[in-house]
Protein backbone atom coordinates (compact mmCIF):
# COMPACT_ATOMS: atom_id res chain seq x y z
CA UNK A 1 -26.63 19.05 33.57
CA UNK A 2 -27.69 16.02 31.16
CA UNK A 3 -26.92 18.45 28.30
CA UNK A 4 -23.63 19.68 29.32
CA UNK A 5 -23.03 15.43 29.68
CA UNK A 6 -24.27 15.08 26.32
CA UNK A 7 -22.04 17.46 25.05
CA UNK A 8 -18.84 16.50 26.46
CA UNK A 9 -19.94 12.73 25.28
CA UNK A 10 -20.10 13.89 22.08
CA UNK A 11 -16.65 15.78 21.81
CA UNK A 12 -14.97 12.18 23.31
CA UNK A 13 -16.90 10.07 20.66
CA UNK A 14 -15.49 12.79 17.75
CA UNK A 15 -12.15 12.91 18.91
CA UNK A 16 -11.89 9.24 19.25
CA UNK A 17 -13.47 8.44 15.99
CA UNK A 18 -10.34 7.55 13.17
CA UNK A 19 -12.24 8.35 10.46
CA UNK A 20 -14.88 10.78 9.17
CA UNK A 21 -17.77 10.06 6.42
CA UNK A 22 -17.27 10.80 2.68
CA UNK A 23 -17.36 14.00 1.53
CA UNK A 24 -14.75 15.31 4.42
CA UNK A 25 -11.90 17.01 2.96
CA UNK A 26 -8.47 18.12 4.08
CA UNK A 27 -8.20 21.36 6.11
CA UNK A 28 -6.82 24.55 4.55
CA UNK A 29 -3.81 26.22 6.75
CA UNK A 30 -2.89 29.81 6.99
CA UNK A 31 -0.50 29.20 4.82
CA UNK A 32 -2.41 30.53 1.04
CA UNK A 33 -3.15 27.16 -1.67
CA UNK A 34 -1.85 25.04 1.14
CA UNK A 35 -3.90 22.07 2.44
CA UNK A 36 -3.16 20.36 5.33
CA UNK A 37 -4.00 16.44 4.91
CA UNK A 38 -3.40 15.01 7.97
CA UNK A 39 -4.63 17.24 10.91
CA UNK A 40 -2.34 15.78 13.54
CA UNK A 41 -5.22 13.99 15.66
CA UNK A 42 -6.91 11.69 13.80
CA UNK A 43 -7.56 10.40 10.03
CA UNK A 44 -10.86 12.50 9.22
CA UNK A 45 -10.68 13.24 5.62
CA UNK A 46 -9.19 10.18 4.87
CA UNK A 47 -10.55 6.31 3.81
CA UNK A 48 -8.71 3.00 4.51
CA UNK A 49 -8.68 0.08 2.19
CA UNK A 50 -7.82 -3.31 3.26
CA UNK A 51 -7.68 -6.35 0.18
CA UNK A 52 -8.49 -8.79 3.61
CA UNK A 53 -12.44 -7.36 4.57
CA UNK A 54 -12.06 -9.51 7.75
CA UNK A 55 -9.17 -7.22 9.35
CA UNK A 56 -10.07 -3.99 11.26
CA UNK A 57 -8.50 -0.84 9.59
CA UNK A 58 -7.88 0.41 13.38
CA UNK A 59 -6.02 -2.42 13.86
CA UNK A 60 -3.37 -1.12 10.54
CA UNK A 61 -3.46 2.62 10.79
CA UNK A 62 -3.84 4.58 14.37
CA UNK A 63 -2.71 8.36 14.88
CA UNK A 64 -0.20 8.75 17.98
CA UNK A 65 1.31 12.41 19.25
CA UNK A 66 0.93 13.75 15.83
CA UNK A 67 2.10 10.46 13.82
CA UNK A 68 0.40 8.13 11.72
CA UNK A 69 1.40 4.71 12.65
CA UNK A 70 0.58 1.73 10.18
CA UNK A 71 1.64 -1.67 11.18
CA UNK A 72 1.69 -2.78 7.26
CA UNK A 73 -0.06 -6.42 9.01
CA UNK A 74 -2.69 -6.31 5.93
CA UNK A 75 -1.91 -5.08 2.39
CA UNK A 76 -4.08 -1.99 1.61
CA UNK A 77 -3.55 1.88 1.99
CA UNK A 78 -5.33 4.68 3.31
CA UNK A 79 -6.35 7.81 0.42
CA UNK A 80 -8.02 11.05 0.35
CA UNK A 81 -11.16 11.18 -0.11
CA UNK A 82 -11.38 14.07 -2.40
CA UNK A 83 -9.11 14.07 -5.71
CA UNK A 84 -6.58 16.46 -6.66
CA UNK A 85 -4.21 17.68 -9.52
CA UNK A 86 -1.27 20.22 -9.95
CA UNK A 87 0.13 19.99 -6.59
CA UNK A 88 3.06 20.30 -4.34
CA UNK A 89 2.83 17.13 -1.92
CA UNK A 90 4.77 16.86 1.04
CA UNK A 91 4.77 13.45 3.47
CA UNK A 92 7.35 12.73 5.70
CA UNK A 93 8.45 9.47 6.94
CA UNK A 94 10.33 7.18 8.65
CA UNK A 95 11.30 3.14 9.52
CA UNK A 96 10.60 2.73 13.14
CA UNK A 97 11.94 -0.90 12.70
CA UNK A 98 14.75 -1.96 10.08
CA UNK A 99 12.97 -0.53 6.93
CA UNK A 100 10.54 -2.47 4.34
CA UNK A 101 8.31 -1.24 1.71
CA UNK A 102 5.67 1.13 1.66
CA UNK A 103 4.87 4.00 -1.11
CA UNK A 104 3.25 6.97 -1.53
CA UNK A 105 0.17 6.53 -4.22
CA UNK A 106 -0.52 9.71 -6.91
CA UNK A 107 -3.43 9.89 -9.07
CA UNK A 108 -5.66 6.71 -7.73
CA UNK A 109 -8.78 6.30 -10.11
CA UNK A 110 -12.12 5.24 -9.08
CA UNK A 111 -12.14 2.00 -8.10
CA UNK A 112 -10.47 0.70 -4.85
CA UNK A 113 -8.01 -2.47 -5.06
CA UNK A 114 -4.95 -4.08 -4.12
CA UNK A 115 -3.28 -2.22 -5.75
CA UNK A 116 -5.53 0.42 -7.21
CA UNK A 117 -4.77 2.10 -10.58
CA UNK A 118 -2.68 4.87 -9.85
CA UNK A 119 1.47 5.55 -10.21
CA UNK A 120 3.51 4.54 -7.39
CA UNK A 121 6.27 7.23 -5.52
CA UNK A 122 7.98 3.86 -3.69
CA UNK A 123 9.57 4.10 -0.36
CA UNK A 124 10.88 1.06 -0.05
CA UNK A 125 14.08 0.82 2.14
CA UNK A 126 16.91 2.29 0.05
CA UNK A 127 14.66 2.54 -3.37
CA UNK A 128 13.01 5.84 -2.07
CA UNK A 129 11.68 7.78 -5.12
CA UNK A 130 11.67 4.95 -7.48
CA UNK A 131 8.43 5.22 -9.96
CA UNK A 132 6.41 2.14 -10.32
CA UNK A 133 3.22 2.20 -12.90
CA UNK A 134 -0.16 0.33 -11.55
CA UNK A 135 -3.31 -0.99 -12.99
CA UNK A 136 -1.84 0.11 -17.06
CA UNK A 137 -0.95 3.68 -16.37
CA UNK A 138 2.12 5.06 -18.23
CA UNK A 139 3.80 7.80 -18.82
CA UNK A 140 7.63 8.69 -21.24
CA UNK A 141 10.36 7.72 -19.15
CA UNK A 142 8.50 3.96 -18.52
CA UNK A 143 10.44 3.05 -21.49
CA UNK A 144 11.15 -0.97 -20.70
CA UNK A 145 7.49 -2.57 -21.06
CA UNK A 146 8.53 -5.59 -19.23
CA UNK A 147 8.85 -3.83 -16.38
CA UNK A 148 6.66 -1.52 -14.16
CA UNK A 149 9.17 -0.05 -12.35
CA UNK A 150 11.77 3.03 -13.29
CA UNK A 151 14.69 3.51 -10.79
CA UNK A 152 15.49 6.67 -9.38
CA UNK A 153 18.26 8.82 -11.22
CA UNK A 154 21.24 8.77 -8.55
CA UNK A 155 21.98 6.92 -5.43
CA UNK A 156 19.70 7.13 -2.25
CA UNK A 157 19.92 10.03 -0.22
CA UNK A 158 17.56 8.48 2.75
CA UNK A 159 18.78 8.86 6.20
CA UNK A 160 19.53 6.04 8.58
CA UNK A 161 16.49 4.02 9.46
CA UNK A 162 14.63 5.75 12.54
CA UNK A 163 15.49 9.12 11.56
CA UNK A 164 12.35 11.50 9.62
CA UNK A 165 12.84 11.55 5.26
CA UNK A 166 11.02 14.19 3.54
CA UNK A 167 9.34 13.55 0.40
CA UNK A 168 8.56 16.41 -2.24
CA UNK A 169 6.65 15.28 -4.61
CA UNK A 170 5.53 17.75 -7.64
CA UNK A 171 2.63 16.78 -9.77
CA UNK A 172 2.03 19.64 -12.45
CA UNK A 173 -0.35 18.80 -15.73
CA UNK A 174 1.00 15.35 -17.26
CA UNK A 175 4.57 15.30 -14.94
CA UNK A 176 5.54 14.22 -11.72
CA UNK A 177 8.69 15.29 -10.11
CA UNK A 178 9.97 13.66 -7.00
CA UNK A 179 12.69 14.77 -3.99
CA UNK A 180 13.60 12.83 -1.07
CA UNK A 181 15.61 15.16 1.38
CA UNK A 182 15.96 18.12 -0.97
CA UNK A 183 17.62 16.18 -4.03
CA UNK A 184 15.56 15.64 -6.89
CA UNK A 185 15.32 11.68 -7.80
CA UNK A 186 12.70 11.45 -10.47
CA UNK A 187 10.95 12.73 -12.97
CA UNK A 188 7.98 11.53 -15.41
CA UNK A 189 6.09 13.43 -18.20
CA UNK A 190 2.85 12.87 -20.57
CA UNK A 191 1.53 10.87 -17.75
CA UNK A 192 -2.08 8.86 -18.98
CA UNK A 193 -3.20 10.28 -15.44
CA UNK A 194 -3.14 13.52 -13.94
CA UNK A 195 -5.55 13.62 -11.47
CA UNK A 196 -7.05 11.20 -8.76
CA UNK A 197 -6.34 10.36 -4.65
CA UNK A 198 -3.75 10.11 -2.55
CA UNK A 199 -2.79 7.20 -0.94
CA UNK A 200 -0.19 5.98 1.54
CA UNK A 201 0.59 2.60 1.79
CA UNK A 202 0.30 -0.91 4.04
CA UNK A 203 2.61 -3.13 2.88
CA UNK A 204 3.97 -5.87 5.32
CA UNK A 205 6.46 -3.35 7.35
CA UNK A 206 5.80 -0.73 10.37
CA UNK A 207 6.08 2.85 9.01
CA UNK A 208 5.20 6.22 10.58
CA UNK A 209 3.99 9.68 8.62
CA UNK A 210 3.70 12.69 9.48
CA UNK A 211 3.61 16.70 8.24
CA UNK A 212 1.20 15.10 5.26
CA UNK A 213 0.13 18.32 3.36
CA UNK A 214 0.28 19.99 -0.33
CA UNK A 215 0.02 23.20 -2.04
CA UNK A 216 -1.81 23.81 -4.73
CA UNK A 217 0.12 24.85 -8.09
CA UNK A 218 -1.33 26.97 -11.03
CA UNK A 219 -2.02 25.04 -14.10
């Protein structure tokens, strides 16, 4: 009896726990070279940074029905916590309130910060796809130096806040390619990074993910 309590004590404690130690990774599906990043239940395999130390992480990011919810209270992010090149990333998303910022974070480097050195997929409201560089990472297309960010090709094809986007987001060797609801909006080559986490962002607004998984592309 006091082991089958133990047991079932320890399968509530797992289940409620947001996030696991370093060293978990994302789960492989069925599917073949396809790794599922967000396992519906709970943020194992993922780490949270906060730039304020004093606020909670639980109280920013918290996993509902399949969801990620992120209040965006504190600026920070959650990321992998393994690294990965030549993918096929997938994240869908959507404004639960009337829209803000967030962004999707390719190729973080070592060191954690506000923002950490990486190169920004933005998703904020009606900017969806724009590229913005971070922490002196570069890449051909960033062609105005006095500015970090490179627009998007054609107008937004986001739907109406409250409804799910889907981001596509092809990194392959030095060039990232990104989609937002099956139309391709960007495009970078000779990247100075091609490999590192991935992080979604806190940044001031309420957002939801979900579906968070890539596939892995030959090199």
């Amino acid at each position: 009896m006091k082991r089958m309590v133990a047991v079932l004590l320890a399968m509530v404690l797992c289940s409620w726990a947001p996030w696991a130690e370093e060293g978990s990774h994302g789960a492989k599906s069925e599917k073949r070279n396809t790794v599922k990043l967000f396992n519906g239940k709970n943020l194992e395999g993922w780490k949270p940074y906060l730039k304020d130390k004093n606020v909670n992480p639980r109280d920013i990011w918290s996993v509902k029905d399949g969801v990620i919810h992120c209040t965006g209270a504190s600026p920070g992010y959650i990321r992998t916590r393994e690294k990965y090149s030549d993918y096929r990333l997938t994240v869908q998303w959507r404004w639960p309130g009337s829209g803000g910022n967030s962004g999707v974070l390719l190729h973080i480097q070592d060191v954690d910060d506000v923002w950490p050195k990486s190169i920004e997929c933005q998703l904020l409201s009606g900017n969806a796809a724009d590229f913005w560089v971070i922490g002196g990472t570069d890449f051909k297309e960033h062609t105005n130096k006095d500015e970090r960010r490179v627009p998007k090709m054609s107008d937004s094809t986001e739907k109406p806040l409250g409804e799910w986007n889907t981001y596509v987001i092809e990194c392959r060797g030095d060039t990232i390619k990104s989609y937002v609801n099956g139309k391709l909006q960007n495009h970078a080559s000779e990247t100075t990074v091609t490999k590192g986490y991935i992080g979604l962002q806190s940044e001031g607004t309420p957002i939801e993910f979900r579906n968070v998984s890539l596939e892995r592309l030959e090199k």
